[in-house]
Protein backbone atom coordinates (compact mmCIF):
# COMPACT_ATOMS: atom_id res chain seq x y z
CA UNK A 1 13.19 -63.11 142.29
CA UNK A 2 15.13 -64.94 139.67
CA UNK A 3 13.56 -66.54 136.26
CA UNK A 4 12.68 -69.57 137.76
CA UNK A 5 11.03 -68.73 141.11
CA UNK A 6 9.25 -66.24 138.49
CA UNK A 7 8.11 -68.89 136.01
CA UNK A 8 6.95 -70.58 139.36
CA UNK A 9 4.64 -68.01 140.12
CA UNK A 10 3.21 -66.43 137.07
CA UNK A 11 3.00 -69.88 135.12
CA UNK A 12 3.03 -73.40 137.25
CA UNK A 13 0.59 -72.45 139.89
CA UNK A 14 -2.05 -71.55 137.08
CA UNK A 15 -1.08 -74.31 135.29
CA UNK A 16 -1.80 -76.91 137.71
CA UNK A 17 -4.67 -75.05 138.83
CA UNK A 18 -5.91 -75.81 134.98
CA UNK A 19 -5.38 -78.98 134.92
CA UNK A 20 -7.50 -80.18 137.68
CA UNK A 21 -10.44 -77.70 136.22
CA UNK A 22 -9.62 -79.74 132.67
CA UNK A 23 -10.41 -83.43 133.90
CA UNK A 24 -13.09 -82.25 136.34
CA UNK A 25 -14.63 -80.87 133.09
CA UNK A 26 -13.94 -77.17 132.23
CA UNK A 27 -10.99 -76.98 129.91
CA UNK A 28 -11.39 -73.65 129.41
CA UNK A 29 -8.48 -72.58 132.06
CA UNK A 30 -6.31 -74.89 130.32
CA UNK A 31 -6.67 -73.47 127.12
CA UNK A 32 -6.66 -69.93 128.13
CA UNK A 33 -2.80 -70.89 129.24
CA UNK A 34 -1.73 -72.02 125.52
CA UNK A 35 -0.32 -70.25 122.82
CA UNK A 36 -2.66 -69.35 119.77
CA UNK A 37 0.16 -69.24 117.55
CA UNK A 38 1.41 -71.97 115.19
CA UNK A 39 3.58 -73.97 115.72
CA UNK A 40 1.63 -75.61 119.10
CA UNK A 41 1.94 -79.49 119.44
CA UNK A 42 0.14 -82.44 121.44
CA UNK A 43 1.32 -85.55 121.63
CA UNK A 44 -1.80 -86.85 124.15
CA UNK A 45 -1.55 -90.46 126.76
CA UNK A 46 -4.58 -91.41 124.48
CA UNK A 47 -2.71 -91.80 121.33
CA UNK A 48 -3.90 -88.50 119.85
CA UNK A 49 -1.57 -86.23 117.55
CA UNK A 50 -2.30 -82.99 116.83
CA UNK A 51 -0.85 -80.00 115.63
CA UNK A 52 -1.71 -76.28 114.73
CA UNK A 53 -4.17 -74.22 117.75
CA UNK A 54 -7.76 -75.06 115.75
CA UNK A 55 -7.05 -78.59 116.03
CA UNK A 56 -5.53 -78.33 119.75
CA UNK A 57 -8.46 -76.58 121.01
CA UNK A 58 -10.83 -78.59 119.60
CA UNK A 59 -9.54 -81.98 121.14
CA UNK A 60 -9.19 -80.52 124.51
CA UNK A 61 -12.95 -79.30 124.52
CA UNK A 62 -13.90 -83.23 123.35
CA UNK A 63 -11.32 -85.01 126.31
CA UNK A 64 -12.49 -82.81 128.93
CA UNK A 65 -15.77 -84.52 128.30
CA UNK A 66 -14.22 -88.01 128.86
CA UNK A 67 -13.88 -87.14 132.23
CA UNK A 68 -16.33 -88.13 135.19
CA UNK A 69 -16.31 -89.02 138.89
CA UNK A 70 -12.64 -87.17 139.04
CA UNK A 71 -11.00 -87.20 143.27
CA UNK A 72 -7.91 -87.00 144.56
CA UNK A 73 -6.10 -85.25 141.79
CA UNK A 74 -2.33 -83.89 142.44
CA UNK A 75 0.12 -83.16 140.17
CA UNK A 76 4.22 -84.28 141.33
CA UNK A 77 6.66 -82.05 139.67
CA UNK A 78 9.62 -83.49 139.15
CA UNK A 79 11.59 -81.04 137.07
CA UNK A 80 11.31 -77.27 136.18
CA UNK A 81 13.80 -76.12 133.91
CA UNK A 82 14.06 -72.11 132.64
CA UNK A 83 15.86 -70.65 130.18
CA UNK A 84 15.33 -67.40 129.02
CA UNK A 85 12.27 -67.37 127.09
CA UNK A 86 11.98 -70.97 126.83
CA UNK A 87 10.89 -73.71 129.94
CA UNK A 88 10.14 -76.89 130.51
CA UNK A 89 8.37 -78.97 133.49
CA UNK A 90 7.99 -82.88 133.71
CA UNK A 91 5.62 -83.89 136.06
CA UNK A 92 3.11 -86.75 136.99
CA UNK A 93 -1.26 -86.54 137.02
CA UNK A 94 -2.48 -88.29 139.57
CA UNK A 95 -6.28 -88.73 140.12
CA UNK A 96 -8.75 -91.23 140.48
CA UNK A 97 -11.77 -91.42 137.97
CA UNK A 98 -13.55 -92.50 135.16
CA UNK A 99 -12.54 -92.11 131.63
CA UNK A 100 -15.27 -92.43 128.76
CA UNK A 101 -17.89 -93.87 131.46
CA UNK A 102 -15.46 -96.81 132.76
CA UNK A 103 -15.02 -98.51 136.51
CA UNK A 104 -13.58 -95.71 138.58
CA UNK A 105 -9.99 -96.14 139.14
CA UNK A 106 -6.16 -95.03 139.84
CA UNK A 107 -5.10 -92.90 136.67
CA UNK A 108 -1.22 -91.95 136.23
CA UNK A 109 -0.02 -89.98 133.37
CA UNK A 110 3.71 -88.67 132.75
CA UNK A 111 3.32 -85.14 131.28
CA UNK A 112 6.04 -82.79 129.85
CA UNK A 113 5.65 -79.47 128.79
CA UNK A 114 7.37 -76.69 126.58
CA UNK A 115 6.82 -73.15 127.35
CA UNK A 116 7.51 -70.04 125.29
CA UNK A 117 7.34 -65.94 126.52
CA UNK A 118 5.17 -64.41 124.36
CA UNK A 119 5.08 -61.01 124.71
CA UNK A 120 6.45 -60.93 128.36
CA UNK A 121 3.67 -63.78 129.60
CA UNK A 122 4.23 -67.68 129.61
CA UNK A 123 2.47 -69.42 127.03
CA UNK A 124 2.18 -73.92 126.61
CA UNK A 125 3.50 -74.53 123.47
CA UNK A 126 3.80 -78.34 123.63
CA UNK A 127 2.39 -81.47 125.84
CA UNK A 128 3.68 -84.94 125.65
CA UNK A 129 1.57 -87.04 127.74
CA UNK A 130 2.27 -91.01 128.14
CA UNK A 131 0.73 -93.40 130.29
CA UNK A 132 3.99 -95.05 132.91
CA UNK A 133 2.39 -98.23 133.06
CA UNK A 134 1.20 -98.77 136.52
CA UNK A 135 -0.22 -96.46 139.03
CA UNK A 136 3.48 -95.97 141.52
CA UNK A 137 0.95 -95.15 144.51
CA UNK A 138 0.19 -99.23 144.02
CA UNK A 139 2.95 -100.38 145.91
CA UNK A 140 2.30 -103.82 145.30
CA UNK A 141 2.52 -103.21 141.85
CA UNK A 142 6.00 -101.84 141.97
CA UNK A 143 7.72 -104.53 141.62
CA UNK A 144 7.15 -108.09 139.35
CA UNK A 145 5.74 -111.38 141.31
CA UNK A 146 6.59 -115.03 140.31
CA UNK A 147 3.53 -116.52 138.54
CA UNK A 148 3.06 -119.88 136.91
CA UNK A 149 -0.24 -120.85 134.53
CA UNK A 150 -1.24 -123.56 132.91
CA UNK A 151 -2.28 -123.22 129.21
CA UNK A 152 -5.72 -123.12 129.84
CA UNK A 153 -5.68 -120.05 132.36
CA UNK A 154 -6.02 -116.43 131.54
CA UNK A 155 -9.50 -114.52 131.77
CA UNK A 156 -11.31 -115.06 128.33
CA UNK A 157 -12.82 -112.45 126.86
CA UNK A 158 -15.19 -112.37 123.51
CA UNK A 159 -13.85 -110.27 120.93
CA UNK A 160 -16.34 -109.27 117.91
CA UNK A 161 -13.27 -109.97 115.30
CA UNK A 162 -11.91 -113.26 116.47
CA UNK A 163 -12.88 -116.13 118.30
CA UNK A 164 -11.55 -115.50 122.36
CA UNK A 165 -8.92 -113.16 123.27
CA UNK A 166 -7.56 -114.47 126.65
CA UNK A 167 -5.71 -111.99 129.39
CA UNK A 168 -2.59 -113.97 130.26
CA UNK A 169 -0.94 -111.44 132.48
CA UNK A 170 -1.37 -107.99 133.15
CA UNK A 171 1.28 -104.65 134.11
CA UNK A 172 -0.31 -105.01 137.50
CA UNK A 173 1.15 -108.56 137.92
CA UNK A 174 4.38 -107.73 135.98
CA UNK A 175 5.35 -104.42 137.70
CA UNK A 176 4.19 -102.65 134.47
CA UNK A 177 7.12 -104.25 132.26
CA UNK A 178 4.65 -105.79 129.80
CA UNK A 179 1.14 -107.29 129.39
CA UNK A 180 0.42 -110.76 127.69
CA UNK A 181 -2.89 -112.08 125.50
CA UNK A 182 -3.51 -115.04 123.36
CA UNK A 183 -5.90 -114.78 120.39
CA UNK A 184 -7.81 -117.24 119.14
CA UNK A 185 -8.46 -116.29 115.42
CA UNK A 186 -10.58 -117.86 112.93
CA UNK A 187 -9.44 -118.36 108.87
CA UNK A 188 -9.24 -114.77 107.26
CA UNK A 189 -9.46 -113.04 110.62
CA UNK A 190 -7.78 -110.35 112.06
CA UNK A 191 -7.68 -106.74 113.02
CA UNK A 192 -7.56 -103.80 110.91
CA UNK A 193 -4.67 -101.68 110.30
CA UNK A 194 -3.82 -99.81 113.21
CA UNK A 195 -0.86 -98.39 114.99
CA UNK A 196 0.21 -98.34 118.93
CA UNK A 197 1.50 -94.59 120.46
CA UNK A 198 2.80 -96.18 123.50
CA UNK A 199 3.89 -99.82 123.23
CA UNK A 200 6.26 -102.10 121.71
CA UNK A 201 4.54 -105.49 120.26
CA UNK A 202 5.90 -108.87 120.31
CA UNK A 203 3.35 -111.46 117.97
CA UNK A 204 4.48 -114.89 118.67
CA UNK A 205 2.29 -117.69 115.86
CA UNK A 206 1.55 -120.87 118.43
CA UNK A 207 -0.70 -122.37 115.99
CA UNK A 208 -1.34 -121.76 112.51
CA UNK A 209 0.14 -119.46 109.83
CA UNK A 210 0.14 -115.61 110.64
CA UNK A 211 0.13 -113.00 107.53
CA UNK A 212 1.91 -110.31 109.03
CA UNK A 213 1.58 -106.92 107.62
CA UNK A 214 4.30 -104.10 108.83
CA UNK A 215 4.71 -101.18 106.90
CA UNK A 216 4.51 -101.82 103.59
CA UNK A 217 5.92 -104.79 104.14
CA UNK A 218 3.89 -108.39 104.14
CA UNK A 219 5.26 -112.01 104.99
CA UNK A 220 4.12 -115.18 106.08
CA UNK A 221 4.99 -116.78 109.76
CA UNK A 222 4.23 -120.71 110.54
CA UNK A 223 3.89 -122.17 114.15
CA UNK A 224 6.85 -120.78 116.01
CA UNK A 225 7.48 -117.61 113.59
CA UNK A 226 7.12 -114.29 115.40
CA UNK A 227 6.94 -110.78 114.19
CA UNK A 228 8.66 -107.59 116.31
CA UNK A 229 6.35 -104.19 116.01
CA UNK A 230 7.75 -101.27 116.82
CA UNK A 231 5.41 -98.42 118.76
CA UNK A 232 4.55 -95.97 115.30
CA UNK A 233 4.80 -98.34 113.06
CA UNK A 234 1.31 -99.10 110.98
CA UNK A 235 0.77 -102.76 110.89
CA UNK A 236 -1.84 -105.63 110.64
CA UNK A 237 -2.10 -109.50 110.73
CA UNK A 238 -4.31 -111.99 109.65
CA UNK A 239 -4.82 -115.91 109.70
CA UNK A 240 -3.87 -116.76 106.36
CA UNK A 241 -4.56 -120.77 106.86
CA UNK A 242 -7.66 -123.03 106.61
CA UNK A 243 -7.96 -123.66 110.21
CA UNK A 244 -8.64 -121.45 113.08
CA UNK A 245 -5.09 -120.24 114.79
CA UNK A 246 -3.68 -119.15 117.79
CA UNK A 247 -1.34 -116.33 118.46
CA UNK A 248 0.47 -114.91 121.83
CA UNK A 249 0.93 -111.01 121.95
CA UNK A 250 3.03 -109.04 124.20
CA UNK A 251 2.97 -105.08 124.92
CA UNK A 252 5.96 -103.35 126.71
CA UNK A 253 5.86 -101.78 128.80
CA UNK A 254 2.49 -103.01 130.09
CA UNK A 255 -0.50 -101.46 128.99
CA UNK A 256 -3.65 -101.23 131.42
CA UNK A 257 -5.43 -99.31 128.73
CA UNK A 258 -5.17 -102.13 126.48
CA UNK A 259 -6.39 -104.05 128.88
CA UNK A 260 -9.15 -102.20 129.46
CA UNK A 261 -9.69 -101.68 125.45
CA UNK A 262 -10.38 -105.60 125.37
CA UNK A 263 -13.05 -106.11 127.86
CA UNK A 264 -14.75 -103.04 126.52
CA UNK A 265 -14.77 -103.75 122.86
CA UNK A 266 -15.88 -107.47 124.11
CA UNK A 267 -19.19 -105.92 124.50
CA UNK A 268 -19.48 -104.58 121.01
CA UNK A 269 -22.29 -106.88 118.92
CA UNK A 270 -20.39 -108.61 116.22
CA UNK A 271 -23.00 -107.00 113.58
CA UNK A 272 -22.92 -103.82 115.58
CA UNK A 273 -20.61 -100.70 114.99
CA UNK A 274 -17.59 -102.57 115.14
CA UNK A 275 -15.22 -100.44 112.94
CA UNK A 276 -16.54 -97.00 115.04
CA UNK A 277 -16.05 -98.64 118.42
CA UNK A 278 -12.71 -100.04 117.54
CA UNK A 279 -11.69 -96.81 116.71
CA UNK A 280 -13.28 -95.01 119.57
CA UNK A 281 -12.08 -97.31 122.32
CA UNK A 282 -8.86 -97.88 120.50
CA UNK A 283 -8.03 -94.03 120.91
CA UNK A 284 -8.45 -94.02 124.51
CA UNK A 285 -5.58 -96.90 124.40
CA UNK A 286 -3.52 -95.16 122.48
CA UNK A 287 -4.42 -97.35 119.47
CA UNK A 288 -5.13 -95.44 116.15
CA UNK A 289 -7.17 -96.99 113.32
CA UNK A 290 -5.13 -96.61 110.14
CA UNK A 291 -6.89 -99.12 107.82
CA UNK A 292 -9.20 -102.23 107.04
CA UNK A 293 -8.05 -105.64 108.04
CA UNK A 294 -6.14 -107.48 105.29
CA UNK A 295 -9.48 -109.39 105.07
CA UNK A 296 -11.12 -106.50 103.52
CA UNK A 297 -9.34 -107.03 99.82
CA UNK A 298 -11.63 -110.13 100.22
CA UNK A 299 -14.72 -107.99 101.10
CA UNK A 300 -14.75 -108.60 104.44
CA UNK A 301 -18.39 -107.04 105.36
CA UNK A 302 -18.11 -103.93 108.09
CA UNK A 303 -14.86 -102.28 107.35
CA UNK A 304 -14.48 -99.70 104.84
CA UNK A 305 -11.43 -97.67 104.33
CA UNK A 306 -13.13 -94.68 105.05
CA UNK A 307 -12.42 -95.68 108.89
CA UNK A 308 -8.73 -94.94 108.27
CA UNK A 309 -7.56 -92.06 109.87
CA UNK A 310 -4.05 -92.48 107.05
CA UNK A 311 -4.16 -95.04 104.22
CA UNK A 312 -2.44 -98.31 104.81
């Protein structure tokens, strides 16, 4: 038997056997399969980072919990690579399920993972987990369809920091290459700090003047200005006119978790737990909360910057 047919055997099998125990709810198999010594690595579809095995361990046991109403899960390998005591293995989850108590539905994650011998057994050392976009057992959402709307169309949604965000297209209808809202914001408005894992951003300023903060950097953008956010990059923006304005933003590649973020954090109460749920629904889009909205040097009521995970 050669090393790979080996690593087949001894590791993959067990490994995939894990991961169907982890998102039915057990996550002990999965951890019993990764290294307990530094340096160990996630890089999670969720927008989590963690390194070191206390911190690993800990965020598996909390995800596994996510997890309800799991069927139909297979895992498609799609590379196995072996080289003396180091591997790697890309593959695709496939399941259908709930995550964090939502509507049942087709999940698709892109997973690769590092492995190191350790003592003569296999041990995980890394996983890189990314959402692809779009579930490819949709065929019909393989592939981009022509689509014309009028300015008024798009499913509205109430958002408990601005006036309307409105759904203009989704990955579904765009063959996962990007997915399109318009925000309706209100004078001083605007999210907090906060940073995407997955996407690329595209603000466009329809109405109104934008203050855009990227980095460390902040500027100013009038109707037709636009702002380019990389995915990593810490940023914020904020209505910095008298009048309420409106703003078109774009994710590539399309994001059904943002999506999803939206109309779940529509049902927050404005004078509820807005800064916990944003950051609690915002990690499950791969959204992390890094800091108050520019608003809050203002004293914007709700936001502290306690709720940043880094300073801004």
């Amino acid at each position: 038997m050669n090393e790979l047919d080996d690593f087949r055997v001894t590791m993959l099998a067990r490994h995939i056997d894990a991961e169907e125990a982890f998102v039915k709810g057990d996550p002990q198999p999965r951890m019993e399969l990764w290294s307990k010594r530094d340096p160990v690595t996630l890089f999670g579809a969720i927008g989590m980072s963690e390194s070191g095995w206390e911190a690993l361990s800990q965020t598996f046991s909390w995800i596994a919990t996510r997890f309800s109403e799991v069927s139909n899960f297979r895992i498609d390998v799609e590379l196995v690579e072996v080289s003396g005591d180091l591997a790697y293995v890309l593959w695709f989850e496939r399941f259908d399920g709930s995550i964090a108590g939502r509507t049942v539905e087709p999940v698709t994650v892109r997973v690769t993972h590092t492995y190191r011998r350790e003592d003569g057994e296999w041990k995980i050392v890394h996983r890189h987990a990314d959402n692809p976009g779009i579930d490819p057992r949709d065929a019909d959402a393989s592939a981009a369809r022509p689509i014309v709307r009028r300015p008024e169309e798009g499913e509205v949604i109430s958002n408990p920091i601005a006036d309307d965000v409105i759904v203009k297209l989704t990955a579904a209808e765009t063959g996962g290459a990007l997915s399109m809202f318009e925000s309706i914001t209100a004078p001083g408005a605007g999210p907090p700090m906060h940073v995407h894992a997955n996407e690329d951003e595209v603000l466009y300023v329809e109405e109104g003047t934008i203050r855009f903060k990227l980095g460390d950097e902040v500027r100013d953008a009038p109707a037709g200005g636009f702002a380019v956010v990389p995915r990593g990059l810490h940023h914020a923006w904020q209505n910095a006119g008298s009048e309420p304005a409106r703003v078109m933003f774009f994710f590539t590649p399309g994001s059904p978790g943002i999506e999803r973020f939206f109309r779940a954090f529509a049902e927050v109460p404005a004078d509820g737990r807005v800064q916990e749920e944003f950051a609690r629904l915002g990690r499950e889009a791969g959204i992390e909360l890094v800091g108050p909205p520019l608003s809050y040097a203002r004293g914007k009521p709700g936001w502290t910057p306690s709720s940043a995970s880094h300073g801004s």
